[in-house]
C-alpha atoms as a PDB file:
ATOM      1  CA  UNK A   1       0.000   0.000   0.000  1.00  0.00           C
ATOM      2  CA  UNK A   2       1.768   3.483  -0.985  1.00  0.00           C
ATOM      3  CA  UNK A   3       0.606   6.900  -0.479  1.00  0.00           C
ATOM      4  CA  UNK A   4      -0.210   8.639  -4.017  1.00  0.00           C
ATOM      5  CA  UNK A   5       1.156  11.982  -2.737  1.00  0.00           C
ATOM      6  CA  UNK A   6       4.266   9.899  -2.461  1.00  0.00           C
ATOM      7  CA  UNK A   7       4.235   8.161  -5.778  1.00  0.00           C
ATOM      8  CA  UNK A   8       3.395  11.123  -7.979  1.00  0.00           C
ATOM      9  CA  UNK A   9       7.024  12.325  -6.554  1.00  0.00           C
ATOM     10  CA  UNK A  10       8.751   9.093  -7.834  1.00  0.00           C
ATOM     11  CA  UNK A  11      10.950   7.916 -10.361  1.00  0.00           C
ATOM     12  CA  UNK A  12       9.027   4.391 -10.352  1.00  0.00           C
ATOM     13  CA  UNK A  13       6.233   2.797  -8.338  1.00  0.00           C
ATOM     14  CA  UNK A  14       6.362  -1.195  -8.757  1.00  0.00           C
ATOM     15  CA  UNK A  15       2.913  -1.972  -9.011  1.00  0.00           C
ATOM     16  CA  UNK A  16       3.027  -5.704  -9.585  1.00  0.00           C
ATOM     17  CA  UNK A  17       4.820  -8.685 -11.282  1.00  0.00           C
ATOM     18  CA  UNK A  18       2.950 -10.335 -13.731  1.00  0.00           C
ATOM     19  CA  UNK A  19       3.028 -13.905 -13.762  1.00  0.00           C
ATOM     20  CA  UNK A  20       0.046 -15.379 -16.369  1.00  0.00           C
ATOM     21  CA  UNK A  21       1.050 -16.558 -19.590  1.00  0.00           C
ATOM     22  CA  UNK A  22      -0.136 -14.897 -23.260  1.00  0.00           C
ATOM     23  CA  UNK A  23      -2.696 -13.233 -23.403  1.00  0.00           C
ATOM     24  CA  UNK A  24      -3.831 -12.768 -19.890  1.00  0.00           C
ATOM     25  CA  UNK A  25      -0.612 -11.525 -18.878  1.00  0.00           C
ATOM     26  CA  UNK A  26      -0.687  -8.783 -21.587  1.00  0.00           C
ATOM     27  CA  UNK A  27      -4.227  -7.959 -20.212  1.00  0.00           C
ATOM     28  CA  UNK A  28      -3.197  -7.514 -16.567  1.00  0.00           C
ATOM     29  CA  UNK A  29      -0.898  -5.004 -17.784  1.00  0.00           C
ATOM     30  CA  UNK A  30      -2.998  -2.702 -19.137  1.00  0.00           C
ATOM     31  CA  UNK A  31      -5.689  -3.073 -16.622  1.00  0.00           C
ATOM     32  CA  UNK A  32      -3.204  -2.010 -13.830  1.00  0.00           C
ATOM     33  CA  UNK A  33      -2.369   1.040 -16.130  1.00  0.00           C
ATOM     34  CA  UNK A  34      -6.441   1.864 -17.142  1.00  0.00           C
ATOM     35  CA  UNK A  35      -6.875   1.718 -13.477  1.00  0.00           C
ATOM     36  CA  UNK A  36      -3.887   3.743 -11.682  1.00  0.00           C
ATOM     37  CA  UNK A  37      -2.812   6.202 -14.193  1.00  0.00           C
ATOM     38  CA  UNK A  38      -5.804   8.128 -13.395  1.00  0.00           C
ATOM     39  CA  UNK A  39      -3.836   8.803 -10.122  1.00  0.00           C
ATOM     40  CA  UNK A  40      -0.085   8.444 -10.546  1.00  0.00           C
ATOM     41  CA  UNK A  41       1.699   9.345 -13.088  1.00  0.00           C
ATOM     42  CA  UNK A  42       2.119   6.505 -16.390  1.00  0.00           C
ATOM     43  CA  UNK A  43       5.875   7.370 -17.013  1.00  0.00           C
ATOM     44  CA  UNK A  44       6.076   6.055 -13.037  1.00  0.00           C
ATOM     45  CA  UNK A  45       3.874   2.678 -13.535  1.00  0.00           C
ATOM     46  CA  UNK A  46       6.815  -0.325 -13.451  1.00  0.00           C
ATOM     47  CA  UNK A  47       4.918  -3.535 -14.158  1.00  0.00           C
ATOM     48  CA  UNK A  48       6.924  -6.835 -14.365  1.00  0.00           C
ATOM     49  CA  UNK A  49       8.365  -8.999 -14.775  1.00  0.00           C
ATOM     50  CA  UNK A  50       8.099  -9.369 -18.712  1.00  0.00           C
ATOM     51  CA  UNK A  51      11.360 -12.057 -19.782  1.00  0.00           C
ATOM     52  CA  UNK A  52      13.148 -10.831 -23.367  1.00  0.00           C
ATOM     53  CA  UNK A  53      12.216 -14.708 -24.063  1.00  0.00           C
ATOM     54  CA  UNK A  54       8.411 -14.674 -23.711  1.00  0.00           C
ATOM     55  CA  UNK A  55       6.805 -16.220 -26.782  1.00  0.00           C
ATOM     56  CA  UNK A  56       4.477 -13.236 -26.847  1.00  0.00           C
ATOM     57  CA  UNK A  57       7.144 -10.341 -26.204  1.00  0.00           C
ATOM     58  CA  UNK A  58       6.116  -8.211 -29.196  1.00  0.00           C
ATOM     59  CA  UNK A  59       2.605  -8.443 -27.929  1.00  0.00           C
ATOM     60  CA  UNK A  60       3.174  -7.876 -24.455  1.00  0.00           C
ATOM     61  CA  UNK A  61       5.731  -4.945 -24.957  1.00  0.00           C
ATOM     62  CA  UNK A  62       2.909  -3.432 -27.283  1.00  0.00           C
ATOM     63  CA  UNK A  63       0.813  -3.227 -24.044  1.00  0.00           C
ATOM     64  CA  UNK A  64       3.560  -2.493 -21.393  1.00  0.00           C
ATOM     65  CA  UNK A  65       4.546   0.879 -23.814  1.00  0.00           C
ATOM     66  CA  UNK A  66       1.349   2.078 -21.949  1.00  0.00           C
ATOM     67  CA  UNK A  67       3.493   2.817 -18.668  1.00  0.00           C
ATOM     68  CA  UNK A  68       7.043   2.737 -17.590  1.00  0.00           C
ATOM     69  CA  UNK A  69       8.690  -0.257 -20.141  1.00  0.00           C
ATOM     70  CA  UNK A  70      11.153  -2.196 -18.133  1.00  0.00           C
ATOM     71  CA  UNK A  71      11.969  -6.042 -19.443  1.00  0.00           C
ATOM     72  CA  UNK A  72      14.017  -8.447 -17.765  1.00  0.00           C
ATOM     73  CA  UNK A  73      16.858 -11.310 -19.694  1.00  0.00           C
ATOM     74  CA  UNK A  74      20.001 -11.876 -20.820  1.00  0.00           C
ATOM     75  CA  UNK A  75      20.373 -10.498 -24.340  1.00  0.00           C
ATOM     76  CA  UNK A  76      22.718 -12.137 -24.955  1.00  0.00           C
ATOM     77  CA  UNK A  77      20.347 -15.551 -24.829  1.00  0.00           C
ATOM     78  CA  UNK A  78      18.332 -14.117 -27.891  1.00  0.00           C
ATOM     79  CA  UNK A  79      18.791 -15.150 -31.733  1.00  0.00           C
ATOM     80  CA  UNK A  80      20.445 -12.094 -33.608  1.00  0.00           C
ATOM     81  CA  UNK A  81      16.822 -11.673 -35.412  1.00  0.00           C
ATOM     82  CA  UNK A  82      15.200 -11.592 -31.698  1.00  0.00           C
ATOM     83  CA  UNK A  83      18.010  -8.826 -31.027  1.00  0.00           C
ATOM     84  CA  UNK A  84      17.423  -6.785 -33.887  1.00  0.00           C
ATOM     85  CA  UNK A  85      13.825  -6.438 -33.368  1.00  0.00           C
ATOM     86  CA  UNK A  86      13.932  -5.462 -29.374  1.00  0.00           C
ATOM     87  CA  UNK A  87      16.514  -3.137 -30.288  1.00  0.00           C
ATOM     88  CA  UNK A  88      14.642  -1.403 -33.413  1.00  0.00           C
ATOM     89  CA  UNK A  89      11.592  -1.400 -30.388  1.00  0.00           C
ATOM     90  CA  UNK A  90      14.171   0.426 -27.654  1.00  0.00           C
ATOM     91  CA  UNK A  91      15.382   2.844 -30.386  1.00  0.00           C
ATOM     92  CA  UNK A  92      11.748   3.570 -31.599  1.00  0.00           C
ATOM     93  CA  UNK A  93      10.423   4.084 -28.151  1.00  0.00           C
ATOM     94  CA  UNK A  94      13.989   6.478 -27.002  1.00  0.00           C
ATOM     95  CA  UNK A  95      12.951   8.863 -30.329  1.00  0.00           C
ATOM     96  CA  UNK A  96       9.443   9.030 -29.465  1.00  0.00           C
ATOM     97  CA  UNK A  97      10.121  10.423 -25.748  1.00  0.00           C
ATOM     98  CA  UNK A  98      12.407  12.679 -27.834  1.00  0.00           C
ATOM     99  CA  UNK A  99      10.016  14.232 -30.068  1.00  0.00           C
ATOM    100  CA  UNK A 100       6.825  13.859 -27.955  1.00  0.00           C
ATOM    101  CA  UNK A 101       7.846  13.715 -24.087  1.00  0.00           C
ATOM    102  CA  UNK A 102       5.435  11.329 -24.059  1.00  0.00           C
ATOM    103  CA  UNK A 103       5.866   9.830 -20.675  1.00  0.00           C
ATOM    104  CA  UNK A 104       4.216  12.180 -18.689  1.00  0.00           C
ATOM    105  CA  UNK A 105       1.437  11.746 -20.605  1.00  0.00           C
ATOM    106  CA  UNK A 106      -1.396   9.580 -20.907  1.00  0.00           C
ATOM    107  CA  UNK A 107      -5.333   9.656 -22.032  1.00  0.00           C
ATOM    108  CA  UNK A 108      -7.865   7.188 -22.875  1.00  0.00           C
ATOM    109  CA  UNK A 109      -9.230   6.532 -26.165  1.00  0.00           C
ATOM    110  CA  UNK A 110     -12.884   7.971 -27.404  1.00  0.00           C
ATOM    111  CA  UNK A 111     -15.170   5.390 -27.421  1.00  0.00           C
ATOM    112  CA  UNK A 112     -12.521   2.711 -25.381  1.00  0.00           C
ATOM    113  CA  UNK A 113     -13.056   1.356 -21.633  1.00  0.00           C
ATOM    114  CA  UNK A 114     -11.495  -0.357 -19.403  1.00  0.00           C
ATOM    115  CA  UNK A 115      -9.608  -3.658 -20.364  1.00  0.00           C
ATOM    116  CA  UNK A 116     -11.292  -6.437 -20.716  1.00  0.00           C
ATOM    117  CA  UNK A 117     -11.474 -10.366 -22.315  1.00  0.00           C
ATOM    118  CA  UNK A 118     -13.705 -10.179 -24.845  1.00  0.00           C
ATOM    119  CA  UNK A 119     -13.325  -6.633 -26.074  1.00  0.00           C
ATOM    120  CA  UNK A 120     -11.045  -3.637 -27.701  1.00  0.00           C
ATOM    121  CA  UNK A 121      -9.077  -1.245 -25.800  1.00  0.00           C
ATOM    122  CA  UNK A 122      -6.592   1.041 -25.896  1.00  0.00           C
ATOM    123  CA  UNK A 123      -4.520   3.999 -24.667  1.00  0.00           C
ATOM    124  CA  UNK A 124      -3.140   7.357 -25.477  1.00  0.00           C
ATOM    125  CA  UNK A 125      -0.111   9.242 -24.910  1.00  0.00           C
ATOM    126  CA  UNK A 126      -0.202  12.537 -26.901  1.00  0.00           C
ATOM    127  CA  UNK A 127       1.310  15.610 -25.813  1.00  0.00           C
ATOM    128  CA  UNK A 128      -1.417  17.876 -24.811  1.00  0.00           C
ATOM    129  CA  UNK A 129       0.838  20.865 -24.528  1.00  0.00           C
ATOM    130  CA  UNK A 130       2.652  21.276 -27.421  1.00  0.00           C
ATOM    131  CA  UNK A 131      -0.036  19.206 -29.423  1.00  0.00           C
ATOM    132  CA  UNK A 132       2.448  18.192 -32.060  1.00  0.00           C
ATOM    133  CA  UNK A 133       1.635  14.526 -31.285  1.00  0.00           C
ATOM    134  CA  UNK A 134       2.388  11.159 -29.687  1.00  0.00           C
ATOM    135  CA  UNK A 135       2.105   7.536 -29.327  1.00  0.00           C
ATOM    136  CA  UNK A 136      -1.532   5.275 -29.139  1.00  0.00           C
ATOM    137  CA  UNK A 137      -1.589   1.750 -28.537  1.00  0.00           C
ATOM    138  CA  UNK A 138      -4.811  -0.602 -30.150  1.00  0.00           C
ATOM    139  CA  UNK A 139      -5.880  -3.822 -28.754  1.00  0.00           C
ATOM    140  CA  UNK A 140      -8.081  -6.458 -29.786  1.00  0.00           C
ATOM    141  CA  UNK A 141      -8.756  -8.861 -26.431  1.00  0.00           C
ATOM    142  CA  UNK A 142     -10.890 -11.928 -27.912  1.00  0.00           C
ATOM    143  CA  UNK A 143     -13.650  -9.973 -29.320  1.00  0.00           C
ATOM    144  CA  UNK A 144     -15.498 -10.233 -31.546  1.00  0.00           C
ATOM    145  CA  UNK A 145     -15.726  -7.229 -33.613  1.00  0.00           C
ATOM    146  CA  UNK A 146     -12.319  -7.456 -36.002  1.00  0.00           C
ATOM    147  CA  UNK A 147     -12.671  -4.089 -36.733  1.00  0.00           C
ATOM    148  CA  UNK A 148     -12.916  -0.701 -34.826  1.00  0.00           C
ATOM    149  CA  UNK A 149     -12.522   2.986 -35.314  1.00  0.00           C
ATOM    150  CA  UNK A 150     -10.497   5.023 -33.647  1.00  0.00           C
ATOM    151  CA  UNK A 151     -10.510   8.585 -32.469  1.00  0.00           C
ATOM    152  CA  UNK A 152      -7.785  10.582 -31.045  1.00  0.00           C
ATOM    153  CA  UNK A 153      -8.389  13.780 -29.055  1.00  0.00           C
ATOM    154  CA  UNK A 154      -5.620  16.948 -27.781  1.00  0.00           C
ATOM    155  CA  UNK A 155      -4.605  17.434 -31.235  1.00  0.00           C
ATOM    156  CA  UNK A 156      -4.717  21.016 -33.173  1.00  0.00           C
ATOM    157  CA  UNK A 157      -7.765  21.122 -35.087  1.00  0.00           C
ATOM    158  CA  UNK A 158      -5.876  22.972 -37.772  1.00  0.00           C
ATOM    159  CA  UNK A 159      -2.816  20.890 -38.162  1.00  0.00           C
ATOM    160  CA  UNK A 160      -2.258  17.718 -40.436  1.00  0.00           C
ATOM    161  CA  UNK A 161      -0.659  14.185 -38.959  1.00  0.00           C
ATOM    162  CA  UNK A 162       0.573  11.424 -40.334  1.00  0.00           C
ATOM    163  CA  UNK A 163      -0.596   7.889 -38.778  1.00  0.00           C
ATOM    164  CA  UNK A 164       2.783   6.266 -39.005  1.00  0.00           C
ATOM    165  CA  UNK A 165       2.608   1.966 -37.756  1.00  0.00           C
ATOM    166  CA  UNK A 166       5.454   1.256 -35.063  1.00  0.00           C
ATOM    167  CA  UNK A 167       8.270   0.572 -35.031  1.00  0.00           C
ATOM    168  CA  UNK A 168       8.766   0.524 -38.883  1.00  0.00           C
ATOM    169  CA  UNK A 169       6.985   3.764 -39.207  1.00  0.00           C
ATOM    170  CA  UNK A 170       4.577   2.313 -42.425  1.00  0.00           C
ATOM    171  CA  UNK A 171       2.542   5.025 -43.270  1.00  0.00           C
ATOM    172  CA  UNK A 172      -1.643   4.588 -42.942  1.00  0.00           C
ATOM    173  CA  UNK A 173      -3.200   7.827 -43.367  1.00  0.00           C
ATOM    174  CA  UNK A 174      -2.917  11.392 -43.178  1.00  0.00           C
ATOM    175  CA  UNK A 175      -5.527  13.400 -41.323  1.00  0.00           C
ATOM    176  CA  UNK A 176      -6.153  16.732 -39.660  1.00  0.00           C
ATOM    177  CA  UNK A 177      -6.185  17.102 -35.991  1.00  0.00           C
ATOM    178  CA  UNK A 178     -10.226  17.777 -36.318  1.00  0.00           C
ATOM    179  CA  UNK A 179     -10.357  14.681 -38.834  1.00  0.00           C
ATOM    180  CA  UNK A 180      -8.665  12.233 -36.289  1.00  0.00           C
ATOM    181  CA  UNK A 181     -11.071  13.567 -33.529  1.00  0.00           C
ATOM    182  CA  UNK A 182     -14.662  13.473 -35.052  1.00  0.00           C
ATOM    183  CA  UNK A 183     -14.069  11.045 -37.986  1.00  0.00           C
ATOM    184  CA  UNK A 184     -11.011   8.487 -36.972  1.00  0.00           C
ATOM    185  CA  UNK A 185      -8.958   5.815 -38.680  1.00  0.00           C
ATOM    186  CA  UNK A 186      -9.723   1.867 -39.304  1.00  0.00           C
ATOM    187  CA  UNK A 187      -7.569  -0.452 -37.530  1.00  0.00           C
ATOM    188  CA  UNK A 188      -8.333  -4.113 -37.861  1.00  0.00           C
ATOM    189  CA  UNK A 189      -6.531  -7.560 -36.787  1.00  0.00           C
ATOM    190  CA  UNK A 190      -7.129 -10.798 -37.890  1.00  0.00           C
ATOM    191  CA  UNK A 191      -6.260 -12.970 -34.766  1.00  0.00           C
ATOM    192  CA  UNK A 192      -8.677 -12.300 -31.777  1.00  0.00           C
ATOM    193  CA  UNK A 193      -5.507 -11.376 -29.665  1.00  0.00           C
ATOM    194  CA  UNK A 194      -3.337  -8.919 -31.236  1.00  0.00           C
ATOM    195  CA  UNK A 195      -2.430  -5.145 -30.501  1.00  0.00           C
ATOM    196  CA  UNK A 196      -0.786  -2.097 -32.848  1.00  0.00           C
ATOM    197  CA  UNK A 197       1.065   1.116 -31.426  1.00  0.00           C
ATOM    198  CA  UNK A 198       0.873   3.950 -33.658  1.00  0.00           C
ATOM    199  CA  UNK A 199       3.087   7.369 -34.130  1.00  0.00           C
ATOM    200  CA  UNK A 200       0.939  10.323 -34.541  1.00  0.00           C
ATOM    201  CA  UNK A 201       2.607  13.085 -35.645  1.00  0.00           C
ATOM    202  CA  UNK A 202       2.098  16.817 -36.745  1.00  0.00           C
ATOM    203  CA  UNK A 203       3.544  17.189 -41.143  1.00  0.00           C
ATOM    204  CA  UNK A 204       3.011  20.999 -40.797  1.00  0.00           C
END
């Protein structure tokens, strides 16, 4: 038990290890974010213990971006590919805090609740300040629905963005700030579990 006057001071406030396997494990996560981050800070939210080796990690480290990422293993363990895709994750995530400062931030999505099996959810972390963008994650959790729209608010009206697919930065659309809030973008998965992070960030 921890006083939130104390936490919102911290560096990093362990809320929990997470033990169950793909996908429950991926789901815990992001509940313990949906429900604290209301309260403490998401850039202070350490969830683990999530292994380099998990045969999910993508997955999970999709839903873990959501609040302070820390992952636990020997690198050294991994195949070269396995390498070469954490580390084109670490780099992506270290130039996104760069451009966006996006770890003192965090919203939910329009039209998005609270974690759950059977359903979508998602989070936010756009820079409300400068509103030249940030980071959303997309989940699909065993429902039903393979499709959803999605809405992003805190963005200039005026201003164009580009929807750019992590970490390869694969372009899917280009919308206004006003666009993205009242009219959103398609995202879809085939597999009932599966999750997408997204760049969104001001062209002009």
């Amino acid at each position: 038990m921890q006083d939130y006057a104390f936490a919102k001071h911290a560096e990093g406030n362990w809320l929990s290890n997470i033990e169950e396997p793909y996908p429950t494990g991926a789901l815990r996560m992001r509940q313990l974010a949906w429900w604290r981050s209301p309260a403490v800070p998401a850039g202070s939210l350490v969830i683990g213990n999530l292994p380099f080796d998990s045969k999910n990690f993508e997955f999970d480290l999709k839903s873990l971006i959501g609040t302070l990422p820390i992952v636990l293993g020997d690198p050294r363990k991994l195949s070269p590919e396995k390498r070469s895709d954490i580390k084109q994750w670490a780099d992506w995530m270290v130039k996104m805090q760069n451009e966006y400062d996006y770890m003192i931030f965090r919203q939910d999505l329009p039209g998005f609740g609270e974690p759950a099996e059977g359903a979508w959810d998602g989070w936010a972390r756009i820079n409300t300040e400068t509103r030249n963008g940030g980071i959303i994650g997309v989940f699909r959790h065993g429902s039903k629905e393979k499709s959803r729209t999605v809405t992003v608010a805190g963005l200039d009206p005026a201003k164009k963005y580009s929807i750019l697919l992590a970490p390869d930065g694969k372009n899917i659309a280009q919308m206004t700030g006003k666009q993205l809030l009242l009219e959103g973008f398609n995202v879809s998965f085939t597999n009932s579990y599966d999750g997408n992070v997204f760049e969104i960030k001001m062209t002009d």
